[in-house]
N, C-alpha and C. Protein backbone atom coordinates (compact mmCIF):
# COMPACT_ATOMS: atom_id res chain seq x y z
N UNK A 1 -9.63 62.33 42.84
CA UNK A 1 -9.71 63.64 43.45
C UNK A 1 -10.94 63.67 44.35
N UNK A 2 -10.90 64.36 45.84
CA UNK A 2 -11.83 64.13 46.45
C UNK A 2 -12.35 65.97 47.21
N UNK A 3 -12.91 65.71 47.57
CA UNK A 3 -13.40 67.12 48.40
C UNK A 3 -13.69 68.68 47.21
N UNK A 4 -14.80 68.78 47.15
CA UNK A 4 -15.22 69.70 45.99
C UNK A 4 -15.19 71.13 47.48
N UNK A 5 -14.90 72.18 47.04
CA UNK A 5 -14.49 73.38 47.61
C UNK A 5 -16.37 73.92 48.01
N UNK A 6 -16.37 73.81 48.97
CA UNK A 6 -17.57 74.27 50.15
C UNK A 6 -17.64 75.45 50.56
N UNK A 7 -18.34 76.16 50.40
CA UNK A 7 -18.60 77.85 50.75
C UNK A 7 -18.90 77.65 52.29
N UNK A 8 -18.59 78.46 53.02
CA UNK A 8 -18.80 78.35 54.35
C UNK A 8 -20.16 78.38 53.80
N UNK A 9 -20.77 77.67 54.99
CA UNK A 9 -22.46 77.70 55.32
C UNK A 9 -23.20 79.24 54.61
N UNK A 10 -23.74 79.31 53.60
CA UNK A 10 -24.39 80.47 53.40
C UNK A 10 -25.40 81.10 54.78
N UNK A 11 -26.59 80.15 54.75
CA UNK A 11 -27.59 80.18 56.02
C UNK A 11 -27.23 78.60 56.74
N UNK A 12 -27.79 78.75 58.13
CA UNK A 12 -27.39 77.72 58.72
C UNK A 12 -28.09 78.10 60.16
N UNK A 13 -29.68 78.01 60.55
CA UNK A 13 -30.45 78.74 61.33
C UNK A 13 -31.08 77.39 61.91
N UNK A 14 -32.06 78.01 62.59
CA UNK A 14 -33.13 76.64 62.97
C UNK A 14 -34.18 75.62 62.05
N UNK A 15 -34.20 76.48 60.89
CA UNK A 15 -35.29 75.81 60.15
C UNK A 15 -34.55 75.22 58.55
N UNK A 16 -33.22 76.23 58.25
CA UNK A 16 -32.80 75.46 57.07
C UNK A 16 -31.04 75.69 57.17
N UNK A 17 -30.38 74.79 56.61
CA UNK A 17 -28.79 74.55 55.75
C UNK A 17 -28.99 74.95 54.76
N UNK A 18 -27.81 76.36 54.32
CA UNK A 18 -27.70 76.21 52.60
C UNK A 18 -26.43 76.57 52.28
N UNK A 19 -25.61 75.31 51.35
CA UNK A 19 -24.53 75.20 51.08
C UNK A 19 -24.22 75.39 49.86
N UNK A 20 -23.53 75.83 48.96
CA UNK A 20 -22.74 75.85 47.97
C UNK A 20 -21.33 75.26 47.41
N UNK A 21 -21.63 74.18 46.64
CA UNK A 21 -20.94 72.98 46.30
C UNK A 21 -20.01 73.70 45.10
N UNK A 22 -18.62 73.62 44.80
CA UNK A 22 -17.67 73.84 43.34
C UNK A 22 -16.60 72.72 43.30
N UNK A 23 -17.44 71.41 42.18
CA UNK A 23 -16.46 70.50 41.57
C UNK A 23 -15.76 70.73 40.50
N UNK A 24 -14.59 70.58 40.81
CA UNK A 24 -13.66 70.70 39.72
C UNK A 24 -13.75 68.99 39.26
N UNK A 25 -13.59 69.23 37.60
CA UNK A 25 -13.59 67.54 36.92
C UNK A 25 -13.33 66.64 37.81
N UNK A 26 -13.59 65.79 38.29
CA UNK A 26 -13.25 64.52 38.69
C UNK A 26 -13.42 64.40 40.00
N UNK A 27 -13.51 65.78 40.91
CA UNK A 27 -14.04 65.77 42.53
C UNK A 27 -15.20 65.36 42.59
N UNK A 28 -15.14 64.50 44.02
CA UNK A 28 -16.17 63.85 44.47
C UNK A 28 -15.86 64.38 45.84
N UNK A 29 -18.03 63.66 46.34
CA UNK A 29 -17.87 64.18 47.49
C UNK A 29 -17.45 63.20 48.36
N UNK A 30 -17.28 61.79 48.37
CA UNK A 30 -17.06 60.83 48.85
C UNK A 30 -18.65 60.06 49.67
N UNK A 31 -18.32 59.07 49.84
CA UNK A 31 -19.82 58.33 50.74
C UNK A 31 -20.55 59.06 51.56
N UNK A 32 -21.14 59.52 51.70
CA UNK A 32 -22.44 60.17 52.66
C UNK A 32 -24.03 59.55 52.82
N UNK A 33 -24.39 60.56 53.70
CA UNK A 33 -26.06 59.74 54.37
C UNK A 33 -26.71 60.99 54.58
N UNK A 34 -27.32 61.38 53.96
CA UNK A 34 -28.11 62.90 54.07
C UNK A 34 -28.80 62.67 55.17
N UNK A 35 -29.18 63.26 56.24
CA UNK A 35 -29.33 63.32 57.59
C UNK A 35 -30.64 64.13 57.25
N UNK A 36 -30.98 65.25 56.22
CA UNK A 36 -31.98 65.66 56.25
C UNK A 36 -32.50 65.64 54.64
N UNK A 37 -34.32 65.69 54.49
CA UNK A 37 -34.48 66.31 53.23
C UNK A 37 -33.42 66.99 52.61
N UNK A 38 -33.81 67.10 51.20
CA UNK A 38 -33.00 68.60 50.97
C UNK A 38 -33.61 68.87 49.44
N UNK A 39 -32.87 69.76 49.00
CA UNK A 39 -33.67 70.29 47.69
C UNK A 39 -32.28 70.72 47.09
N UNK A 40 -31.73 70.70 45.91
CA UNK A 40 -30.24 70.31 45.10
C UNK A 40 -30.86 71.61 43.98
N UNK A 41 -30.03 72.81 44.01
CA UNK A 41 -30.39 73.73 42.94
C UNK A 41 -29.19 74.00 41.97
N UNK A 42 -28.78 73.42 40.99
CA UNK A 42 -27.85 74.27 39.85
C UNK A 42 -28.14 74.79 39.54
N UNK A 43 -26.34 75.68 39.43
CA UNK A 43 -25.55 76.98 38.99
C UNK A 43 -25.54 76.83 37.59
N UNK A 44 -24.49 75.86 37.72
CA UNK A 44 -23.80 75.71 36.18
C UNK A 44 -24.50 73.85 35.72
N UNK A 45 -24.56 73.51 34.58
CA UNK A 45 -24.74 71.97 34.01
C UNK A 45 -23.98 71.73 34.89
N UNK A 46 -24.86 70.54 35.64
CA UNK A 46 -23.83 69.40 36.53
C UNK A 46 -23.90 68.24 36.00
N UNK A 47 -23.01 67.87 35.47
CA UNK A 47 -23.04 66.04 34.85
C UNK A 47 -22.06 64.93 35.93
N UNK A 48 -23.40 64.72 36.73
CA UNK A 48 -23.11 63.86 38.06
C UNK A 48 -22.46 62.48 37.59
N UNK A 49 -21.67 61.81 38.21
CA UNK A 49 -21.83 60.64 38.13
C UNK A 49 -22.02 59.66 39.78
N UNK A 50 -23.15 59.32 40.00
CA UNK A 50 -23.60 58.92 41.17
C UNK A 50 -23.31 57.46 41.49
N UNK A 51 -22.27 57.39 42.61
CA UNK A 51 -22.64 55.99 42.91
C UNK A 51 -23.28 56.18 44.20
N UNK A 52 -24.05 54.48 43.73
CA UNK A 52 -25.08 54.48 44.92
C UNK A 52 -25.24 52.99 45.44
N UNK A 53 -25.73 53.41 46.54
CA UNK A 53 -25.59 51.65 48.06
C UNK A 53 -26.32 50.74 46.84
N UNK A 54 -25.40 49.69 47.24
CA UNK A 54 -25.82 48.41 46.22
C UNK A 54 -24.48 48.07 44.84
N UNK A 55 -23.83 49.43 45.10
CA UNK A 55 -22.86 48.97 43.64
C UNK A 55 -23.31 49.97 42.42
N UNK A 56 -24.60 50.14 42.65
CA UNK A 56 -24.94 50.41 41.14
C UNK A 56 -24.11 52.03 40.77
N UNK A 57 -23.84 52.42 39.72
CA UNK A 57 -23.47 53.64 39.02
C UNK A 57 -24.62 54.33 38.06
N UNK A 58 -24.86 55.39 38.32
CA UNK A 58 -25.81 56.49 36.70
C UNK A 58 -25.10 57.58 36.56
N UNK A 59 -25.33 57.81 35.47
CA UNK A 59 -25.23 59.67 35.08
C UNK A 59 -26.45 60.38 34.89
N UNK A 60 -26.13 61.27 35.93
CA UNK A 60 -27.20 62.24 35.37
C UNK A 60 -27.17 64.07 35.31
N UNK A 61 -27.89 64.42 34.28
CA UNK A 61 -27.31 65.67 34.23
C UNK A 61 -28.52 66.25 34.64
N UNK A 62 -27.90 67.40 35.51
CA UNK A 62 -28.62 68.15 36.02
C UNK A 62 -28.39 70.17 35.51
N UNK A 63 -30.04 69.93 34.47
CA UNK A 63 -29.49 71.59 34.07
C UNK A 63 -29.19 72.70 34.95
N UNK A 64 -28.44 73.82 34.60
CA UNK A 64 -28.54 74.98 35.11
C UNK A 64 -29.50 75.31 34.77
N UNK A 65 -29.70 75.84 36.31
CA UNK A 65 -31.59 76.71 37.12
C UNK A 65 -32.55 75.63 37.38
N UNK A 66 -32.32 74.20 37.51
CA UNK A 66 -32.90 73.42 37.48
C UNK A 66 -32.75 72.84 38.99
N UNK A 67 -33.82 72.48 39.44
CA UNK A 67 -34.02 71.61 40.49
C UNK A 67 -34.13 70.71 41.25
N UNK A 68 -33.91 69.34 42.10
CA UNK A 68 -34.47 68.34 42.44
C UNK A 68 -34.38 67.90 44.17
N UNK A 69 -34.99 67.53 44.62
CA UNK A 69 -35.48 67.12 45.51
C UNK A 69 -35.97 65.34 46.05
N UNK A 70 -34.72 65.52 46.95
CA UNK A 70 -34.66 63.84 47.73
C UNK A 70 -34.79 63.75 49.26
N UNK A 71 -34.92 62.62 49.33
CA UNK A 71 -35.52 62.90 51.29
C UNK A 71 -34.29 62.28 51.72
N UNK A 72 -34.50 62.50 53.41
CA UNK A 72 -33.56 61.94 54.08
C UNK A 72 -33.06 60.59 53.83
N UNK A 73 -31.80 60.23 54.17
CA UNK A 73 -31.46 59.17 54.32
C UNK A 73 -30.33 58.39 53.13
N UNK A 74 -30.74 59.68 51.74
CA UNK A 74 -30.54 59.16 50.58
C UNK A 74 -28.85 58.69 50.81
N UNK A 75 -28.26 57.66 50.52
CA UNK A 75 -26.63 57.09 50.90
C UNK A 75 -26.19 57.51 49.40
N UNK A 76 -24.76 58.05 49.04
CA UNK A 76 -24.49 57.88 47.89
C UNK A 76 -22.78 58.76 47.74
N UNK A 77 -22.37 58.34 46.32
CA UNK A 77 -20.84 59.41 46.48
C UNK A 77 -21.36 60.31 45.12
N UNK A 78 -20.73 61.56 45.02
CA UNK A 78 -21.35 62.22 43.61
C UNK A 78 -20.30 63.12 43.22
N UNK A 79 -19.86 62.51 42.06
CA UNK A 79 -18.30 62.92 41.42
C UNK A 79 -19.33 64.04 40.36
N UNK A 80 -18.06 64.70 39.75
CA UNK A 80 -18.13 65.45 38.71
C UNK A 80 -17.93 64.96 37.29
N UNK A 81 -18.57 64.35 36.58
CA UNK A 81 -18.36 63.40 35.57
C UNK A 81 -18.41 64.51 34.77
N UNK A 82 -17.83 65.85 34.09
CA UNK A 82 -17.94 66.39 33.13
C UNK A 82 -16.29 66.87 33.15
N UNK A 83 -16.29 67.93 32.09
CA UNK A 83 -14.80 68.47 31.78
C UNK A 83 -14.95 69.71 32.52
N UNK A 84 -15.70 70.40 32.89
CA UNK A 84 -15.88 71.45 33.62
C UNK A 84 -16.31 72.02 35.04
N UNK A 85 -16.28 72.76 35.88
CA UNK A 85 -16.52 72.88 37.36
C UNK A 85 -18.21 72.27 37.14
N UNK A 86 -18.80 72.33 37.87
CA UNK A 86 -20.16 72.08 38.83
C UNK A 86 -20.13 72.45 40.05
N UNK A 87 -21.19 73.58 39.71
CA UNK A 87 -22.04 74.18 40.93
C UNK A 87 -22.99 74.11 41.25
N UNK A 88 -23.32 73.85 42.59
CA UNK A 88 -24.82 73.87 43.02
C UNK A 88 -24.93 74.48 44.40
N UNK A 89 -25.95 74.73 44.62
CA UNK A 89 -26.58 75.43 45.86
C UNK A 89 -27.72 73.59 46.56
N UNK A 90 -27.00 73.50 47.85
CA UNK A 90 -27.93 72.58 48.74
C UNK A 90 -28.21 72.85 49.81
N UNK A 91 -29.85 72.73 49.98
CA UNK A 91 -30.52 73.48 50.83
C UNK A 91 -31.15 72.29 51.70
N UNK A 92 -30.63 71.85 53.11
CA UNK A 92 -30.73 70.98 53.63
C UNK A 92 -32.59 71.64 54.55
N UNK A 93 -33.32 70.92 54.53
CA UNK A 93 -34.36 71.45 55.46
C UNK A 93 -34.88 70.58 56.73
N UNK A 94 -34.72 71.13 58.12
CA UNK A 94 -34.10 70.91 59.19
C UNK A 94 -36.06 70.56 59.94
């Protein structure tokens, strides 16, 4: 299953992107290249399963109200490895 359901652009100005991500079990977002910083905020427990350049695979869970922050460039695909939706808010900074 591919393409997790995308809120139109919440903000989308000169200085920041902020998107709102809803995976249903097993959606992924497919290969990407983050073009900018960004800062990754959950809704609900997200139990990622990340693949990343090189082959390698992790899980990681990311609590609800919880935060993290990666810089540009980061390459990777990021499925929904749980039984339930995952939401997050991503705030690309431009």
């Amino acid at each position: 299953m591919r393409d997790p359901a995308a809120t139109p652009r919440m903000i989308d100005d000169d200085r920041v992107r902020v998107t709102r991500f809803d995976f249903a079990p097993g959606a992924e977002t497919g290969w990407h290249i983050h073009g900018m910083d960004h800062v990754i905020t959950a809704i609900t427990d997200c139990h990622m399963l990340l693949e990343e350049k090189g082959g390698e695979t992790r899980k990681a869970l990311v609590p609800a109200g919880t935060s993290y922050r990666r810089g540009q460039g980061m390459e990777h695909n990021v499925i929904n490895g749980g039984d339930r939706v995952m939401s997050f808010v991503e705030v690309e900074l431009k």
